[in-house]
C-alpha atoms as a PDB file:
ATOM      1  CA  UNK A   1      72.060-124.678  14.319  1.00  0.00           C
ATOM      2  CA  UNK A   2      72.698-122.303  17.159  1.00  0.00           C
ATOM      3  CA  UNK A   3      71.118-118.665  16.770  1.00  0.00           C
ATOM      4  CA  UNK A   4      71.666-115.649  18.383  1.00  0.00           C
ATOM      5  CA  UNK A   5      69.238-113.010  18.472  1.00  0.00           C
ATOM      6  CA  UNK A   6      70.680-109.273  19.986  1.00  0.00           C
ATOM      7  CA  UNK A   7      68.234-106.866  20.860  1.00  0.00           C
ATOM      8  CA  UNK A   8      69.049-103.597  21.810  1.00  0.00           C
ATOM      9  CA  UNK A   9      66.722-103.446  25.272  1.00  0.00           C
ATOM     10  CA  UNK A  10      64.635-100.172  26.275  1.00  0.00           C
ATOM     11  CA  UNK A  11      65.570-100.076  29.573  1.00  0.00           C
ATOM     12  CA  UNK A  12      62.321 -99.184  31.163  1.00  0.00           C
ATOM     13  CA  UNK A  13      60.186 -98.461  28.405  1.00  0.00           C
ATOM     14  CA  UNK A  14      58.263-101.224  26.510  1.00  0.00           C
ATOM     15  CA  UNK A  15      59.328-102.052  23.109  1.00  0.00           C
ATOM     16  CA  UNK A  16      57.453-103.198  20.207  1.00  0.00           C
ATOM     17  CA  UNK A  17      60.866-104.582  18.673  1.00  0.00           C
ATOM     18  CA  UNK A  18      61.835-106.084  22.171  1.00  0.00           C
ATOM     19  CA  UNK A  19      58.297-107.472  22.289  1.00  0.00           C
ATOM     20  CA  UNK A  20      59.120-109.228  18.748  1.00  0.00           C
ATOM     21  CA  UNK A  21      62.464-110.260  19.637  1.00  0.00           C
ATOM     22  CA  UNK A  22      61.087-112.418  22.930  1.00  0.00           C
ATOM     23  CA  UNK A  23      58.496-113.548  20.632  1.00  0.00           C
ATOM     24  CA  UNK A  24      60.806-114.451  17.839  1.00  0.00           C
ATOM     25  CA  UNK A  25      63.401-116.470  19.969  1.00  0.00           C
ATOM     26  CA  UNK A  26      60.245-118.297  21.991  1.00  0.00           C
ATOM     27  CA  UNK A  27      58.948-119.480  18.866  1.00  0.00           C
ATOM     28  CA  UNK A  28      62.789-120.875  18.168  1.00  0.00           C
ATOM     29  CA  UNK A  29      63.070-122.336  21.170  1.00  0.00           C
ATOM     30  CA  UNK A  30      59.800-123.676  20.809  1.00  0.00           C
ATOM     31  CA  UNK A  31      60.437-125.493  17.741  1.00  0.00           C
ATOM     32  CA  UNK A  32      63.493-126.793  19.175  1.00  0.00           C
ATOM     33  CA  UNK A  33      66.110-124.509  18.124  1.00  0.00           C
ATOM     34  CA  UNK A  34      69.236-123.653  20.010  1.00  0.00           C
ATOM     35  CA  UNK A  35      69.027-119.603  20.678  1.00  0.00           C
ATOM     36  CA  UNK A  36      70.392-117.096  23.207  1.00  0.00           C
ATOM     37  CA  UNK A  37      68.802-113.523  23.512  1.00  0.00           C
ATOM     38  CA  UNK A  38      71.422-111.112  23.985  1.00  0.00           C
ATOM     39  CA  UNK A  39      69.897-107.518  25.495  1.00  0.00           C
ATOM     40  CA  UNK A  40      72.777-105.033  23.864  1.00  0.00           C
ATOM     41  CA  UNK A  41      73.014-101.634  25.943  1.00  0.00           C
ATOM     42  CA  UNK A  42      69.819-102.258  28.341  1.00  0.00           C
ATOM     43  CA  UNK A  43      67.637-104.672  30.098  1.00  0.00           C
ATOM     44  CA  UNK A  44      64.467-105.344  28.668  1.00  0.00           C
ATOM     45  CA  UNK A  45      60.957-104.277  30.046  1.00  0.00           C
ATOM     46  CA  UNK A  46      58.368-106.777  28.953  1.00  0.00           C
ATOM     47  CA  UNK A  47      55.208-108.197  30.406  1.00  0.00           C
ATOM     48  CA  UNK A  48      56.017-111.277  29.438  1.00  0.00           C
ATOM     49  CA  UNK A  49      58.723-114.362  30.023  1.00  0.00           C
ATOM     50  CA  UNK A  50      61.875-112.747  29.586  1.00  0.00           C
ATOM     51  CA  UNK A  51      63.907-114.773  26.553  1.00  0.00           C
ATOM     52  CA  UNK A  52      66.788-113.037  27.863  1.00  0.00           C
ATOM     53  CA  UNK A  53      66.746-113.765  31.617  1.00  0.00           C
ATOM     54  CA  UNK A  54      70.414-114.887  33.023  1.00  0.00           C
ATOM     55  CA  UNK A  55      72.214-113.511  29.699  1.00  0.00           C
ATOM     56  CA  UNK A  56      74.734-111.066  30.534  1.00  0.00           C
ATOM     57  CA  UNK A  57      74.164-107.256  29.050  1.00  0.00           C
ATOM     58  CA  UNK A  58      76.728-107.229  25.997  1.00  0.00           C
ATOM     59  CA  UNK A  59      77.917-103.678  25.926  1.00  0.00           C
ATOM     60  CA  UNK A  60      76.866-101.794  29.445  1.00  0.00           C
ATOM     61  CA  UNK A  61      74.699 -98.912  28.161  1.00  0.00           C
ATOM     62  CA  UNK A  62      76.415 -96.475  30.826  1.00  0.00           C
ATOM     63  CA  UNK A  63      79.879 -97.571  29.778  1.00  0.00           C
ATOM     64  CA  UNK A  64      79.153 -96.770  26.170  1.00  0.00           C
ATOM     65  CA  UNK A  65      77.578 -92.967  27.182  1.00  0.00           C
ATOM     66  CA  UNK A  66      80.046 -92.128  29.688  1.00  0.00           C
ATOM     67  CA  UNK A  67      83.412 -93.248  27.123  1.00  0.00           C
ATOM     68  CA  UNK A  68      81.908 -91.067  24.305  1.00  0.00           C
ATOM     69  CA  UNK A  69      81.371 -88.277  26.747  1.00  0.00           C
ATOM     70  CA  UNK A  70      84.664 -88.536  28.698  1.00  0.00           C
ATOM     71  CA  UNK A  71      88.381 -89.809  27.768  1.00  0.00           C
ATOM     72  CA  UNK A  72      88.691 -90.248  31.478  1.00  0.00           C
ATOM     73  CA  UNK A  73      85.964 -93.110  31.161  1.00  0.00           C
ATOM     74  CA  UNK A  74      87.618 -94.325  28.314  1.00  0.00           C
ATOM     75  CA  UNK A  75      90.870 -95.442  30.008  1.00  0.00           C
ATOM     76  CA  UNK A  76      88.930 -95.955  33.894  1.00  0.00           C
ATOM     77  CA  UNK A  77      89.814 -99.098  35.851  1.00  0.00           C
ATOM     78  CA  UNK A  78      88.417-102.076  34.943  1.00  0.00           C
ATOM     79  CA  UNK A  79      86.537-102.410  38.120  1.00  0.00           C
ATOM     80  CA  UNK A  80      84.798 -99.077  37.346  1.00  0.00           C
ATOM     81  CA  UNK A  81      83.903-100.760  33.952  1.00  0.00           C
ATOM     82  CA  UNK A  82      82.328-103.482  35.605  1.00  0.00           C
ATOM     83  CA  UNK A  83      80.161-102.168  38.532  1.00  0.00           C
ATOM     84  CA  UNK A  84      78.955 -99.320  36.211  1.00  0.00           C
ATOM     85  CA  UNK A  85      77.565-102.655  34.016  1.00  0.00           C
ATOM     86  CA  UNK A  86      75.991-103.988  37.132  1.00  0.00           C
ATOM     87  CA  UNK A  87      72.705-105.279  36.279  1.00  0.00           C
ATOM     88  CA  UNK A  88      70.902-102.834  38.979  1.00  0.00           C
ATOM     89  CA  UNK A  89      73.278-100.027  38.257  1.00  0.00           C
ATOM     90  CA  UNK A  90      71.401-100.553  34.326  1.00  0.00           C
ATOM     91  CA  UNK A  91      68.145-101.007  35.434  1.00  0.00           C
ATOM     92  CA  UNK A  92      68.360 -97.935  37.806  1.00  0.00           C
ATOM     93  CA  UNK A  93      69.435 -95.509  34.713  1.00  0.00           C
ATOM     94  CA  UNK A  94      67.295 -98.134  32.085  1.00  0.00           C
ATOM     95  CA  UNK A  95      64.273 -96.579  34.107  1.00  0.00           C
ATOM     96  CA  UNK A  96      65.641 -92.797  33.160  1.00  0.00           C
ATOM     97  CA  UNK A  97      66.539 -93.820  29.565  1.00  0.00           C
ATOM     98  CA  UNK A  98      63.733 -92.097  28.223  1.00  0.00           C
ATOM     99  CA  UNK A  99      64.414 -88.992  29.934  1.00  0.00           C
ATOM    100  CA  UNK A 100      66.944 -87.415  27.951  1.00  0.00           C
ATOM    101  CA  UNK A 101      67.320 -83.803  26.203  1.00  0.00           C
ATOM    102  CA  UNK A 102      66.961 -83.369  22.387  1.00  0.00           C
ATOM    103  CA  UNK A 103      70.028 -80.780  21.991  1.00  0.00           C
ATOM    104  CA  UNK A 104      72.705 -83.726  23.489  1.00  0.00           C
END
């Protein structure tokens, strides 16, 4: 059986559910499951082995914000697309993520 657990990521916070999620899918693995970690908007903070590590971010977090903010984002290039869901580009604004205003 293959399993695929998708976590959201915290970008630089830590996460009790991210903390679950690597635990959950090494504990799989462990027991000799097939399963792939899939971080969802942002890379995950964790002080522990990363269940994740080498898995591609499945929707860019900045993509997401910037097409429901702007219909210019919405229709950009695809190159924009893709260095705006470069892995630094996500951990640079994953480190910010909890820095945003209430009344947005």
């Amino acid at each position: 059986m293959n399993i695929v657990q998708i976590t959201p990521g915290a970008g630089g916070m830590f996460c009790g559910g991210c903390f679950r999620d690597n635990a959950l899918v090494a504990e799989l693995r462990k027991q000799g499951h097939s399963t792939l970690m899939i971080p969802l908007y942002l890379p995950l903070t964790l002080d522990e082995e990363n269940q994740a590590a080498g898995t591609p971010i499945f929707f860019s977090g900045i993509n997401v914000y910037l097409e429901q903010k702007s219909a210019f984002f919405r229709n950009a290039p695809q190159w924009l697309h893709r260095f705006l869901a470069s892995r630094w580009l996500l951990n640079l604004a994953g480190k910010r993520a909890g820095k945003t205003r209430p009344e947005e």
